[in-house]
Protein backbone atom coordinates (compact mmCIF):
# COMPACT_ATOMS: atom_id res chain seq x y z
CA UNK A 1 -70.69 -35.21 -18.84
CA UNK A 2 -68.24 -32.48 -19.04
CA UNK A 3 -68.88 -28.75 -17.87
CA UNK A 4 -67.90 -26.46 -20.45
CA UNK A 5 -68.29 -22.97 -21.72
CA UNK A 6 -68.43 -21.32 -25.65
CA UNK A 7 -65.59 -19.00 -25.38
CA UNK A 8 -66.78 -16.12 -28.06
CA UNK A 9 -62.28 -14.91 -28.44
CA UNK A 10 -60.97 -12.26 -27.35
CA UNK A 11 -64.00 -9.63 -27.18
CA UNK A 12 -65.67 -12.44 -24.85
CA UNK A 13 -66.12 -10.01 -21.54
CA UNK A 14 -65.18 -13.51 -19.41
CA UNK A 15 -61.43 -14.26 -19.58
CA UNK A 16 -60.42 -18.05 -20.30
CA UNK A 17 -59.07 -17.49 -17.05
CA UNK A 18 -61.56 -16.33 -15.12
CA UNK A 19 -63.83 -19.85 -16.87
CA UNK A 20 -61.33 -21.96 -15.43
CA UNK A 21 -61.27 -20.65 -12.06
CA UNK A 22 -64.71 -21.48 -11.29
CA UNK A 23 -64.25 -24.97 -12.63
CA UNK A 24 -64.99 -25.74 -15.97
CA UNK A 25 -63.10 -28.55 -17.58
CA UNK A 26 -63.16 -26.99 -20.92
CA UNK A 27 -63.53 -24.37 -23.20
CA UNK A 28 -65.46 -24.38 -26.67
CA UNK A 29 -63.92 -21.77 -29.03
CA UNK A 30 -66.82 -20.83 -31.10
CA UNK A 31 -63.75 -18.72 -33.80
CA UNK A 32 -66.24 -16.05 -34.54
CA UNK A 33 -63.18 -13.57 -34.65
CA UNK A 34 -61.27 -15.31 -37.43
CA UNK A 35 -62.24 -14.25 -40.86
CA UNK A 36 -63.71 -16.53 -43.26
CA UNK A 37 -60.55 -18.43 -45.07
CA UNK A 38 -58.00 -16.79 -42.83
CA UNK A 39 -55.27 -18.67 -41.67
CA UNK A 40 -55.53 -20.14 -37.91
CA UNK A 41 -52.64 -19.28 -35.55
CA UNK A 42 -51.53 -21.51 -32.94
């Protein structure tokens, strides 16, 4: 088993790197700020 977080983007109020200070080893990107049929950026 892995510890992980849902990262909610950028209006999160926890940083990615404030989730891997503490020791996660990974982050779940849930994409809620993307727009339906936008075009992901790397």
């Amino acid at each position: 088993m892995h510890q992980t977080r849902c990262w909610f983007g950028p209006a999160d109020p926890i940083a990615i790197q404030d989730l891997l200070q503490i020791g996660l080893q990974g982050v779940v990107s849930a994409l809620h700020h993307i727009p339906t049929d936008d075009i992901w950026t790397a």
